[in-house]
Protein backbone atom coordinates (compact mmCIF):
# COMPACT_ATOMS: atom_id res chain seq x y z
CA UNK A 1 127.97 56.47 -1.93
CA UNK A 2 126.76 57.14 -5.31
CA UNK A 3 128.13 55.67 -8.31
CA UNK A 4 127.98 57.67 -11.53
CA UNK A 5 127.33 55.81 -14.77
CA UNK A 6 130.24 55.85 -17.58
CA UNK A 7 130.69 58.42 -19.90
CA UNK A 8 129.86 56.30 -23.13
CA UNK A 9 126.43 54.80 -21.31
CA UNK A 10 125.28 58.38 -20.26
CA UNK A 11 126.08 59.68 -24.03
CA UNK A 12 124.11 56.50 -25.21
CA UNK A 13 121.00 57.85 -22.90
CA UNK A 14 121.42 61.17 -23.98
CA UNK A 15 120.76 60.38 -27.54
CA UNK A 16 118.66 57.81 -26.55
CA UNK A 17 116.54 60.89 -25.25
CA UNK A 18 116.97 63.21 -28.00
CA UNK A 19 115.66 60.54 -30.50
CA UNK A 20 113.09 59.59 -28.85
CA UNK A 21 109.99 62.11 -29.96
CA UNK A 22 111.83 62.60 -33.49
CA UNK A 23 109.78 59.77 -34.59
CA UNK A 24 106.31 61.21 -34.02
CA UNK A 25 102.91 60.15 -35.38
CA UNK A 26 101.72 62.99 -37.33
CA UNK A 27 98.35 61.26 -38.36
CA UNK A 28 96.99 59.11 -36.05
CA UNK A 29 96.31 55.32 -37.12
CA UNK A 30 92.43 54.91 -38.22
CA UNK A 31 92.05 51.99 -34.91
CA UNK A 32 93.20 54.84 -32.64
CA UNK A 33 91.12 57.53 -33.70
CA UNK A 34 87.29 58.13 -32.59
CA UNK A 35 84.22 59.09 -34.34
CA UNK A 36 83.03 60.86 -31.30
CA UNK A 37 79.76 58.47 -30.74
CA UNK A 38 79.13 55.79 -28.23
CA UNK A 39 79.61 52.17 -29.20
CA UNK A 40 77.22 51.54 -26.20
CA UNK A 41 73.13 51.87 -26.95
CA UNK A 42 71.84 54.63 -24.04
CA UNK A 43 70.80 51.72 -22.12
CA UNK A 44 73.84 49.68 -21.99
CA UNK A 45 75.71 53.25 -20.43
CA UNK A 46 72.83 52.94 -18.23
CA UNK A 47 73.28 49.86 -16.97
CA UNK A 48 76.83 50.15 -16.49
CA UNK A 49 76.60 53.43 -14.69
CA UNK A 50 73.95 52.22 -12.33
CA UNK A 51 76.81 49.22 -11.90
CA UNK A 52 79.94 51.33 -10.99
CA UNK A 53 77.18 53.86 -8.56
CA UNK A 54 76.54 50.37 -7.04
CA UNK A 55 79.93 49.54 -6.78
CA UNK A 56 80.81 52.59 -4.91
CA UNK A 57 77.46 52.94 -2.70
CA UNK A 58 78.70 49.15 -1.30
CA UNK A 59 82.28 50.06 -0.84
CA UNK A 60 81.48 53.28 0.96
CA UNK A 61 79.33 51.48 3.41
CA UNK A 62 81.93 49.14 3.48
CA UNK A 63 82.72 49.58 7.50
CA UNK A 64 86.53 48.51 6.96
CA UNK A 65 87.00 52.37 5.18
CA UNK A 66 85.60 54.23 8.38
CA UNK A 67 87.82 56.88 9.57
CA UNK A 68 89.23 55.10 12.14
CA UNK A 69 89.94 51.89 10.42
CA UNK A 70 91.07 52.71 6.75
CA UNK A 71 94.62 54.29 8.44
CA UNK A 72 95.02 50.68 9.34
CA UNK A 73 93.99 48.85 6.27
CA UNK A 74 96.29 47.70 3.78
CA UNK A 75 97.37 48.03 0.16
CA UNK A 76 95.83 44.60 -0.96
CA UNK A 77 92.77 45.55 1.28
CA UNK A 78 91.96 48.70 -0.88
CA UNK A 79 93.18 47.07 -4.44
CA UNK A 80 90.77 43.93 -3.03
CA UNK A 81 87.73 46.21 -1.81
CA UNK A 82 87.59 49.12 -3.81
CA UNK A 83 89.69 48.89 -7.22
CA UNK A 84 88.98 45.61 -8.36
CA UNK A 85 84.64 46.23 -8.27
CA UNK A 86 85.19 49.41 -10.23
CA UNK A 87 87.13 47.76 -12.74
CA UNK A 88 84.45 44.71 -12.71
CA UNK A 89 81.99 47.30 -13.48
CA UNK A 90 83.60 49.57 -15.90
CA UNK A 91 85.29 47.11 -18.06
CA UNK A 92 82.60 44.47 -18.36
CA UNK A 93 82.21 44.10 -21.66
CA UNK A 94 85.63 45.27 -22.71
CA UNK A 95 87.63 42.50 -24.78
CA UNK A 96 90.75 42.99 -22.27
CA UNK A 97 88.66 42.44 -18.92
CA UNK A 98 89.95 39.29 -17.52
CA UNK A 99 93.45 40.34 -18.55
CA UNK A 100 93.38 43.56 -16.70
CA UNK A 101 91.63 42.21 -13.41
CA UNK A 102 93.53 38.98 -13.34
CA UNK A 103 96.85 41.69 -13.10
CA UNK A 104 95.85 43.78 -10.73
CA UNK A 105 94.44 40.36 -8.73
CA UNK A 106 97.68 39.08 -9.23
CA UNK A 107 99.22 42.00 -7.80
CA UNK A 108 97.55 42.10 -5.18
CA UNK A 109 97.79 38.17 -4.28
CA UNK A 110 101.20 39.09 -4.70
CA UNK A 111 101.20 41.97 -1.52
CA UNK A 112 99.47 39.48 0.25
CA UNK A 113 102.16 36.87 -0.18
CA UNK A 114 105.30 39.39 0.64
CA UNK A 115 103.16 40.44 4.04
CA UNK A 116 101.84 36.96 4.46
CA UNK A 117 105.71 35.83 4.56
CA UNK A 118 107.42 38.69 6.53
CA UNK A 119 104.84 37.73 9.14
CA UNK A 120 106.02 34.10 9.41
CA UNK A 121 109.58 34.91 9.55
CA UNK A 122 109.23 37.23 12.57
């Protein structure tokens, strides 16, 4: 059965809607905008390219993402084996690097824990 929201909250999301874009940045702030140059030197993009290649020459030897077994691995597997490397690699020297990995770590700790406990209660 599906309940339909009241009048007065739908009208409330409806303007909510409407308003929404009204407010739009016509110049973008100076922090947002790019001078179309690298902050990087040449050999720092180097570096990090040769780091993320790396990262995905080791995870597609990885013998866990074989046809046969990747059907059968899971989400924290993938997040674990093949996200979280990239990320190490592209965002190394990024000011928001441990906060980014430590979420999607967290996240996936988290998967772990809901499987991890639906396994002991059966």
């Amino acid at each position: 059965m599906r309940i339909d929201a009241p009048s007065n909250i739908r009208k409330i999301c409806n303007v909510f809607i409407e308003d929404f874009n009204k407010d739009e940045i016509e110049i973008l702030p100076p922090k947002y905008s790019h001078n179309h140059t690298w902050r990087e030197s040449s050999e720092e993009l180097a570096n990090i390219t040769s780091e993320i290649l790396e990262s995905l020459s080791d995870i597609w030897r990885n013998p866990a993402f074989e046809a046969n077994i990747a059907k059968t691995q899971s989400e924290g597997t993938y997040v674990t084996d093949m996200i979280v490397p990239l990320l190490r690699a592209s965002l190394k020297k990024t000011s928001n690097q441990k906060y980014c990995l430590s979420y999607v770590e967290c996240q996936s700790q988290a998967s772990a824990d809901r499987k991890g406990g639906e396994n002991k209660s059966k």
